[in-house]
N, C-alpha and C. Protein backbone atom coordinates (compact mmCIF):
# COMPACT_ATOMS: atom_id res chain seq x y z
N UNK A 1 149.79 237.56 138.71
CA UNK A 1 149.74 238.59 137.69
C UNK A 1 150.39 239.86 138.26
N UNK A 2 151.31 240.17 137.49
CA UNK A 2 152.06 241.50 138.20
C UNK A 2 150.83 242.79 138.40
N UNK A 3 151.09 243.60 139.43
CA UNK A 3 150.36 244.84 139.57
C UNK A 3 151.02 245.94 139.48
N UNK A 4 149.91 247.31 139.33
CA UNK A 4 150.93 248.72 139.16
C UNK A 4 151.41 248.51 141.34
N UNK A 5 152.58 249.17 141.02
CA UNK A 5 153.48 249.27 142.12
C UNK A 5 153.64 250.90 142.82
N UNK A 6 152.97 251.27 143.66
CA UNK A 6 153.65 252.50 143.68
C UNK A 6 154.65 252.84 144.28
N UNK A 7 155.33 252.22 144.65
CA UNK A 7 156.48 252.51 145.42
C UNK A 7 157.62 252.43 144.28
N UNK A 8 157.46 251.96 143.00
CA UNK A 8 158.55 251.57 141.98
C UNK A 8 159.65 252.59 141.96
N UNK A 9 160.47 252.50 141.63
CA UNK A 9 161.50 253.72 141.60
C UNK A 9 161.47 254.30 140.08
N UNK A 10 161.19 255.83 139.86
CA UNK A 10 160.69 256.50 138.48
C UNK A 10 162.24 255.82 137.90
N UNK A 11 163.20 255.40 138.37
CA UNK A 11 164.49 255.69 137.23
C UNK A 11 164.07 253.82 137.08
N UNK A 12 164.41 252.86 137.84
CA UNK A 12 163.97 251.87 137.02
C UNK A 12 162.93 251.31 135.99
N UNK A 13 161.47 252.56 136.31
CA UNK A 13 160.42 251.99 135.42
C UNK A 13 160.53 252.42 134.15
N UNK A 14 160.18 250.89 133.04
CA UNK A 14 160.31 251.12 131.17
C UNK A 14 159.06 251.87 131.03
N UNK A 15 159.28 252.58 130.01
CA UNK A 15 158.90 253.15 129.36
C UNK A 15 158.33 252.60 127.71
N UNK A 16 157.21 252.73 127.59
CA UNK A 16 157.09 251.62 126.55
C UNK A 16 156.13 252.79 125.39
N UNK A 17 156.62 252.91 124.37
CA UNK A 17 155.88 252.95 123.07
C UNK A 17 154.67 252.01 122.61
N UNK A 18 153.70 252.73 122.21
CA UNK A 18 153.03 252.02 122.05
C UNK A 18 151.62 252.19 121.43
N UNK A 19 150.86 251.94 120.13
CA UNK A 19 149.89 252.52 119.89
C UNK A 19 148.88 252.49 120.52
N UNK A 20 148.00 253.03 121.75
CA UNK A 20 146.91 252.81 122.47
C UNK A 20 145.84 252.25 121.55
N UNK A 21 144.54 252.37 122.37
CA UNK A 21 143.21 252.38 122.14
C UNK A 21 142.76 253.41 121.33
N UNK A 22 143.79 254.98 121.74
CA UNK A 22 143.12 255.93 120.88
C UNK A 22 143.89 256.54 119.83
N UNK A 23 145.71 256.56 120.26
CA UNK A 23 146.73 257.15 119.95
C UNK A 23 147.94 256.89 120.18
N UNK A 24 149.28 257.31 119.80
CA UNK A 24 150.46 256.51 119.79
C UNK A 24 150.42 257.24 121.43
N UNK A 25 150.94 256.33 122.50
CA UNK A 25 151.09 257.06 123.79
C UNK A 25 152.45 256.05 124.29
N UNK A 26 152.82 256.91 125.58
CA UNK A 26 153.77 256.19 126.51
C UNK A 26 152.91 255.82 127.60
N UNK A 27 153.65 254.57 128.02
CA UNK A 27 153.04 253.63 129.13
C UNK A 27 154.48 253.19 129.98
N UNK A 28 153.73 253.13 131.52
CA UNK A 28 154.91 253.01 132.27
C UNK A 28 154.12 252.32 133.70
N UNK A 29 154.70 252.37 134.55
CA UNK A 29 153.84 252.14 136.04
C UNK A 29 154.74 253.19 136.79
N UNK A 30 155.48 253.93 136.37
CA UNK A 30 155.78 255.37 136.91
C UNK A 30 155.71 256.57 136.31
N UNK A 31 154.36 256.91 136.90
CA UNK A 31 153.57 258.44 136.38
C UNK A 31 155.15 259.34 136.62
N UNK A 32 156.12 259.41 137.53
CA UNK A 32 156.95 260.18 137.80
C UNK A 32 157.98 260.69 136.43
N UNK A 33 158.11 259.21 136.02
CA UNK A 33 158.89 258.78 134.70
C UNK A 33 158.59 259.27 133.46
N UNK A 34 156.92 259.25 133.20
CA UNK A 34 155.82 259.78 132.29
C UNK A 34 156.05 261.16 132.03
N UNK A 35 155.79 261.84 133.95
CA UNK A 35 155.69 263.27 133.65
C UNK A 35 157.26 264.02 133.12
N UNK A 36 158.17 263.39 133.73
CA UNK A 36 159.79 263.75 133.23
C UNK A 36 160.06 263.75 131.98
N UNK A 37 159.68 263.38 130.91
CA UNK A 37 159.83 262.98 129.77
C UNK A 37 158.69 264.27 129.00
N UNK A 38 157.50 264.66 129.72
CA UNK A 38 156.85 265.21 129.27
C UNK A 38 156.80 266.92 129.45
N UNK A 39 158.15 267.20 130.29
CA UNK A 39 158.51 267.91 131.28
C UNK A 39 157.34 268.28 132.06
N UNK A 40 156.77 267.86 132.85
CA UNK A 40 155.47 268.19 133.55
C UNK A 40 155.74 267.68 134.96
N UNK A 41 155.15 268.68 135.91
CA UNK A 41 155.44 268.64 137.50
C UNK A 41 155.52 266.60 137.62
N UNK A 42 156.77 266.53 138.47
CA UNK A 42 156.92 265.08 138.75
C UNK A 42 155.45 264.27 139.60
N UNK A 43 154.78 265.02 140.52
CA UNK A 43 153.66 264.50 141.14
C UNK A 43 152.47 264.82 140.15
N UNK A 44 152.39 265.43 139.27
CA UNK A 44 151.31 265.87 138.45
C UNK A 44 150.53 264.19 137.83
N UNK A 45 149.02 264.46 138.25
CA UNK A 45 148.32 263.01 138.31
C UNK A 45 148.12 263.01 137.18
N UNK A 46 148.21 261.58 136.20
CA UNK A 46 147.97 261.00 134.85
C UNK A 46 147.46 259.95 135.14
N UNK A 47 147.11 260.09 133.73
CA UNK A 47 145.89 258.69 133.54
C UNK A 47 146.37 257.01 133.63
N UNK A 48 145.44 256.79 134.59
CA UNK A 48 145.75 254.87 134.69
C UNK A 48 144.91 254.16 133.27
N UNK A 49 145.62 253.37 132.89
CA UNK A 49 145.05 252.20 131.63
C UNK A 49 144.86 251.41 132.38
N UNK A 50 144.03 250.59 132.20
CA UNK A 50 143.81 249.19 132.53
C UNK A 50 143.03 248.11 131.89
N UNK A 51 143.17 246.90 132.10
CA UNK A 51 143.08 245.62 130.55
C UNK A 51 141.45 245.69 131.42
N UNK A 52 141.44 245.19 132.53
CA UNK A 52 139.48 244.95 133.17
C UNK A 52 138.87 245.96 133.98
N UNK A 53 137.92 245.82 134.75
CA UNK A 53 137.64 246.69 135.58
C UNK A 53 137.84 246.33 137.03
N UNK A 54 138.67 244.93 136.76
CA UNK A 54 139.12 243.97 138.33
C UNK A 54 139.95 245.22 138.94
N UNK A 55 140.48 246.36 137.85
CA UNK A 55 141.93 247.28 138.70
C UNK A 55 141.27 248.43 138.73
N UNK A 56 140.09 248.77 138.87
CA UNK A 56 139.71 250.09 139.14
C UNK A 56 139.80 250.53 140.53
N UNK A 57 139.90 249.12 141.63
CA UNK A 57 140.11 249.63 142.90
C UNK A 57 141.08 250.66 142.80
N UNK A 58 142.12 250.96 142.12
CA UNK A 58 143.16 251.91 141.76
C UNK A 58 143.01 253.28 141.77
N UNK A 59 141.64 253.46 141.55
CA UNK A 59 141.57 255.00 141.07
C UNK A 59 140.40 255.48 141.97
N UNK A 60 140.05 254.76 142.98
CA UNK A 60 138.92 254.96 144.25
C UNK A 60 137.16 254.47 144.07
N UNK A 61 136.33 254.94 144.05
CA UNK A 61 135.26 254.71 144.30
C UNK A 61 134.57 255.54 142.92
N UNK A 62 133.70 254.64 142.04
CA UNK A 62 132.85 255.20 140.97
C UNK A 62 131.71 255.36 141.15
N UNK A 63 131.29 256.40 141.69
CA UNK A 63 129.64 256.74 141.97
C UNK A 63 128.98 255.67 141.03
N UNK A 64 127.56 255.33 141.90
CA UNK A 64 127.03 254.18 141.21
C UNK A 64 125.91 254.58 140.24
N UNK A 65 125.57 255.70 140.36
CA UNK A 65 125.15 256.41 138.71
C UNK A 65 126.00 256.28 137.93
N UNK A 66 127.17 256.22 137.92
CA UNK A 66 128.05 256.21 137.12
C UNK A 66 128.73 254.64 136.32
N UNK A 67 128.23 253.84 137.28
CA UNK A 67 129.06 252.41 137.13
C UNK A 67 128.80 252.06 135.71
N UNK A 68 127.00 251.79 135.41
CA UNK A 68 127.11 250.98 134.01
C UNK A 68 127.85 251.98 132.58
N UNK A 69 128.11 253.32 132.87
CA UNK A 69 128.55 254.11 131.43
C UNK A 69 130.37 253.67 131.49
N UNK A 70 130.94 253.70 132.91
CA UNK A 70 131.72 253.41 133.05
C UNK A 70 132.26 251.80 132.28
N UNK A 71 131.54 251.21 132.65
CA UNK A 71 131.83 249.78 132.11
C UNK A 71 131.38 249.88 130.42
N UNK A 72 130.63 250.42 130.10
CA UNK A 72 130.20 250.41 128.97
C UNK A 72 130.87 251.49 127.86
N UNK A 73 131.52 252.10 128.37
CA UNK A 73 132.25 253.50 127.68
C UNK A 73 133.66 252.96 126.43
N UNK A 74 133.86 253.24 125.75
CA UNK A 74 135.03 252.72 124.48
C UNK A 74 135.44 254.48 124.17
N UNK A 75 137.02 254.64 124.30
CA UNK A 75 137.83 255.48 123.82
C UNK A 75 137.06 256.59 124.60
N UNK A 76 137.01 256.42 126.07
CA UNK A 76 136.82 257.41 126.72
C UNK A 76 137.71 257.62 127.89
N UNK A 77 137.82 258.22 128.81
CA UNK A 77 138.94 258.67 129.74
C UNK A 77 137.77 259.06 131.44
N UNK A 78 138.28 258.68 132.22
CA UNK A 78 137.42 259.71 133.33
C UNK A 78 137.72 260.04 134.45
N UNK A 79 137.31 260.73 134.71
CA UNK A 79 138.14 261.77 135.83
C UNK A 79 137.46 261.06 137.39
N UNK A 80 138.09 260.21 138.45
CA UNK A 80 137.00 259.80 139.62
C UNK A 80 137.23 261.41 140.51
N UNK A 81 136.02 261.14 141.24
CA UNK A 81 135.45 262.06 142.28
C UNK A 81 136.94 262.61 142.85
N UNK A 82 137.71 261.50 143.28
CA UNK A 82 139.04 261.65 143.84
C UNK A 82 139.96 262.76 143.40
N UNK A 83 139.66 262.38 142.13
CA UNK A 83 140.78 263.64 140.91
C UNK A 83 141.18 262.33 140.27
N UNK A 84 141.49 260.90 140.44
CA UNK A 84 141.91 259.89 139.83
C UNK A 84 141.80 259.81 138.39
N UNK A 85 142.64 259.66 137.44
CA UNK A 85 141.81 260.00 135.77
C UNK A 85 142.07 258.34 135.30
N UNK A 86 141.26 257.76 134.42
CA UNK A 86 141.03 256.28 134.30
C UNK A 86 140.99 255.96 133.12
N UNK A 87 141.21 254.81 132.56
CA UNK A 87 140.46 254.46 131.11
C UNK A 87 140.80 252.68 131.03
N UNK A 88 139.47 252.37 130.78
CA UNK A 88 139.35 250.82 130.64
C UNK A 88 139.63 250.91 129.06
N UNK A 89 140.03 249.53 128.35
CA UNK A 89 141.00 249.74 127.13
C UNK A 89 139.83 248.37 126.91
N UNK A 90 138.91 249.07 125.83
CA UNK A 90 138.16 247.83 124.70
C UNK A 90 138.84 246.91 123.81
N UNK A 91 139.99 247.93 123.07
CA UNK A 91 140.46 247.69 122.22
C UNK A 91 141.65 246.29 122.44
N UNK A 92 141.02 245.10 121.24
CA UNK A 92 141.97 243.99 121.93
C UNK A 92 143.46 243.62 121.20
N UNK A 93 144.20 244.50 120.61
CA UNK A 93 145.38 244.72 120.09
C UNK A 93 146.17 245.67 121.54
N UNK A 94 145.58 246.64 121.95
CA UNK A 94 146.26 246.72 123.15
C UNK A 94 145.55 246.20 124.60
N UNK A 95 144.60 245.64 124.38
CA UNK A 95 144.58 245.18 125.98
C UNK A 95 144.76 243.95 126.22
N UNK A 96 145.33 243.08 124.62
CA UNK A 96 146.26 242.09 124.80
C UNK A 96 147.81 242.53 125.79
N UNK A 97 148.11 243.91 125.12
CA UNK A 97 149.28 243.77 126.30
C UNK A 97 149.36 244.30 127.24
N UNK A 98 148.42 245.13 127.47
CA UNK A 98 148.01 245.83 128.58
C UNK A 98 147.82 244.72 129.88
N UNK A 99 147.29 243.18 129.32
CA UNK A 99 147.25 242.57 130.24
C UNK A 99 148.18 241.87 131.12
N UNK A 100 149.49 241.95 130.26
CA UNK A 100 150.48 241.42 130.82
C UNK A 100 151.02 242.34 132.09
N UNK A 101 150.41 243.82 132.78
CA UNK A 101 150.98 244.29 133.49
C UNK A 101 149.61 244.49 134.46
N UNK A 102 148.15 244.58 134.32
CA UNK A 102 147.01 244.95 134.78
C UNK A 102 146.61 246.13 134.12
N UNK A 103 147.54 247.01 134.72
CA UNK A 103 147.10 248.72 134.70
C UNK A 103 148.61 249.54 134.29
N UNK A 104 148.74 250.04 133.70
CA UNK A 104 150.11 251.27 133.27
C UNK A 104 149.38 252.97 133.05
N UNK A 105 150.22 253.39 134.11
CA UNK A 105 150.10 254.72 133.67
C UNK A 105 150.03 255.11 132.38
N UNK A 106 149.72 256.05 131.42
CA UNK A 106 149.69 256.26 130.07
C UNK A 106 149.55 257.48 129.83
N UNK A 107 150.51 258.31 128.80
CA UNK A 107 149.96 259.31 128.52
C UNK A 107 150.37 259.83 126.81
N UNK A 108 150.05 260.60 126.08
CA UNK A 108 150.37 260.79 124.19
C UNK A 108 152.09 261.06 124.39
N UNK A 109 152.16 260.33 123.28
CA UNK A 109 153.55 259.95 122.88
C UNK A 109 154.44 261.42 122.04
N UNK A 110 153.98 262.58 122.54
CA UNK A 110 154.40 264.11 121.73
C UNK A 110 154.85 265.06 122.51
N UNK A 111 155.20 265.47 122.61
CA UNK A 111 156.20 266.58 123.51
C UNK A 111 154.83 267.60 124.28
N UNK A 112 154.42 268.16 125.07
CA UNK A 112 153.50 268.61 125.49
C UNK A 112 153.54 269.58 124.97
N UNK A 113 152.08 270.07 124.54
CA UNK A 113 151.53 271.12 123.69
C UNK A 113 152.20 270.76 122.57
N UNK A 114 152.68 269.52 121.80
CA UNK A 114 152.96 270.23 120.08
C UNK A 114 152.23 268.59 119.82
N UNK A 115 152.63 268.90 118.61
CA UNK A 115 152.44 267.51 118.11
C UNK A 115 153.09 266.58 117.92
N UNK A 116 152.39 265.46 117.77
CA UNK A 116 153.38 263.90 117.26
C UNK A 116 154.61 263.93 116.48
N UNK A 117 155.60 263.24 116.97
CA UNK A 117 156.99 263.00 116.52
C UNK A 117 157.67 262.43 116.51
N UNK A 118 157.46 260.86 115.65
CA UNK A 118 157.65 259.67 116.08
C UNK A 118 158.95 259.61 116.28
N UNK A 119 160.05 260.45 115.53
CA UNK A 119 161.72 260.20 115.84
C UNK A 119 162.14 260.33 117.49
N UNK A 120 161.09 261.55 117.87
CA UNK A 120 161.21 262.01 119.38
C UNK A 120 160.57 260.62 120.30
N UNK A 121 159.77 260.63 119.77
CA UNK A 121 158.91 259.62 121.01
C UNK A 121 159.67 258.33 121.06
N UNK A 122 160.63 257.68 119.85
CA UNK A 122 161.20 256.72 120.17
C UNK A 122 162.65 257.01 120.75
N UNK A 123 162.97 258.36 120.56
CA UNK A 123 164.26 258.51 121.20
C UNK A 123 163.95 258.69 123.08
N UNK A 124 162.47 258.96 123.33
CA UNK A 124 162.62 258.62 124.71
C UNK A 124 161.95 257.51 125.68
N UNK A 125 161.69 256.46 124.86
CA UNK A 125 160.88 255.44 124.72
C UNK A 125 161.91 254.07 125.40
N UNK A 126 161.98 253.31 126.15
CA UNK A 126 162.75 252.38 126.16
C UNK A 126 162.14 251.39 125.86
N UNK A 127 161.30 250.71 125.39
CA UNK A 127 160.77 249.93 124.54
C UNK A 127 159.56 250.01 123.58
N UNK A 128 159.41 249.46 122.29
CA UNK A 128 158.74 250.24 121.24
C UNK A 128 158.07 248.70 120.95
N UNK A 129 156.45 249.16 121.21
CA UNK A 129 156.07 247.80 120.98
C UNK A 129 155.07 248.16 119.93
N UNK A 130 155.23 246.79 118.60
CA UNK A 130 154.68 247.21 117.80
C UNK A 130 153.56 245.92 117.62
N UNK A 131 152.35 246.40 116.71
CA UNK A 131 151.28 245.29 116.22
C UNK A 131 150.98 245.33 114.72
N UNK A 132 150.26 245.04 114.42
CA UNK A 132 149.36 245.49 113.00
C UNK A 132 149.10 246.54 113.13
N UNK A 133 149.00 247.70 113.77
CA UNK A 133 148.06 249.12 113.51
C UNK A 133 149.67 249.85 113.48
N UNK A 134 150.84 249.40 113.64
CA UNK A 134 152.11 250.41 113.85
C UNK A 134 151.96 251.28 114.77
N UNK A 135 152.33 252.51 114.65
CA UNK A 135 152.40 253.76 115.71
C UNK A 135 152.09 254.84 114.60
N UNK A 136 150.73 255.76 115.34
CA UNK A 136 150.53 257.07 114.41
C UNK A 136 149.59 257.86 115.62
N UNK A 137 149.40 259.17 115.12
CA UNK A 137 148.74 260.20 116.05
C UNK A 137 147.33 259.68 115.44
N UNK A 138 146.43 259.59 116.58
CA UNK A 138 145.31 259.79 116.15
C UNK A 138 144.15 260.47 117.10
N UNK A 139 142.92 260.66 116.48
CA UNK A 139 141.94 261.52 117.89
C UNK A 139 142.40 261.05 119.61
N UNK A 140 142.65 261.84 120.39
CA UNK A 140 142.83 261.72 121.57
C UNK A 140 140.90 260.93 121.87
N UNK A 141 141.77 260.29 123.24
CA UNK A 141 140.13 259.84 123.88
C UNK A 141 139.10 261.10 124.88
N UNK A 142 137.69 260.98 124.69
CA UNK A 142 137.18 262.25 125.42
C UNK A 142 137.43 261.69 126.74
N UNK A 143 137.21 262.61 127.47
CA UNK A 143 137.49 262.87 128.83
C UNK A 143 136.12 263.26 129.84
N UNK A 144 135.23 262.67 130.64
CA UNK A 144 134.53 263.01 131.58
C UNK A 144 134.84 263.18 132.80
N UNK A 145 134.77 264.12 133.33
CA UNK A 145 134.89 264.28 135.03
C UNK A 145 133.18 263.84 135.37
N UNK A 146 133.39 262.81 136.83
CA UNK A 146 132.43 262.15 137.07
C UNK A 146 132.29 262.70 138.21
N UNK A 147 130.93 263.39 138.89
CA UNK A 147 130.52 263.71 140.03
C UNK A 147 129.52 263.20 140.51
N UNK A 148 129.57 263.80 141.56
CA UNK A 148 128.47 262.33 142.26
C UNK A 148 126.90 261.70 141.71
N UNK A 149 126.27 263.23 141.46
CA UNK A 149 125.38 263.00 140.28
C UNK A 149 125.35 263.03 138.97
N UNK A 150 126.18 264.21 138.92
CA UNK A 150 126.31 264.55 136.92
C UNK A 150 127.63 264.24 136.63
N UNK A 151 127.66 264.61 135.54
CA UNK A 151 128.90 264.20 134.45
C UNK A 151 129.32 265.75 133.73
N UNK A 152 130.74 266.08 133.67
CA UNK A 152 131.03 267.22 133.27
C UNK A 152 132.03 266.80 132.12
N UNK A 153 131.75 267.44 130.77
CA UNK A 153 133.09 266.79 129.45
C UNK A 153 134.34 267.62 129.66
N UNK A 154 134.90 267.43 129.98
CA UNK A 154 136.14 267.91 129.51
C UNK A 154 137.29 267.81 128.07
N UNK A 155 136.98 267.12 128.12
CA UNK A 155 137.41 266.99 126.39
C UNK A 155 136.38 266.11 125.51
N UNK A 156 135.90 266.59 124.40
CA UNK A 156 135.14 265.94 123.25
C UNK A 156 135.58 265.00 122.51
């Protein structure tokens, strides 16, 4: 089963369209590729997708207060102790294809700070994958930063 790569080179990795779990987003296995497109610092950390929780070794260590919300969480996002930001994908229209790679970087398919624009997002998209749900903006996923004991929201 192929894995995310980090050594990939940002100019070879696709770029894929695609309606998430929560919203139309881009997916790649080069965050470098992600942030270029989004104009956002090239090392600037984004969120890993992933189809199980077999690929969370990816994003470091989940405090074990934390494990069962983690596994149990739908259309949520989370921040590890590390700074690592995560999201296991319930949804089985994309974590049908989510599985074909493990884990893809991911981030909303809209120019940063504005909104959705599907002419834009496919003009920088190198592949546009479509299902039954099509491609549309919808609620972003909330966001928890996870600390060792508590839980802090960052987005609702």
């Amino acid at each position: 089963m192929p894995t995310l790569d980090s050594t990939s080179s940002a100019t070879n990795a696709l770029v894929f369209l695609a309606q998430t779990d929560t919203t139309a987003g881009f997916l790649s296995t080069s965050k470098e590729r992600l942030n270029a497109i989004k104009k956002r610092p090239l090392h600037q950390k984004i969120l890993l997708t992933m189809s199980s929780l077999s690929y969370l070794h990816h994003t470091g260590r989940i405090p074990k207060d934390h494990k069962r919300l983690v596994r149990r969480a739908k259309a949520t996002s989370f921040v590890a102790p590390n700074g690592n930001a995560f999201r296991i994908v319930h949804s089985p229209e994309h974590c049908q294809f989510l599985r074909h790679f493990g884990a893809l970087y991911s981030t909303s398919a809209n120019p940063t700070k504005q909104p959705f624009d599907l002419s834009w997002a496919i003009a920088q998209s190198d592949i546009i994958v479509l299902d039954s749900r099509g491609i549309y903006e919808s609620a972003p996923s909330k966001i928890l930063q996870l600390g060792r004991k508590k839980i802090k929201t960052l987005r609702k």
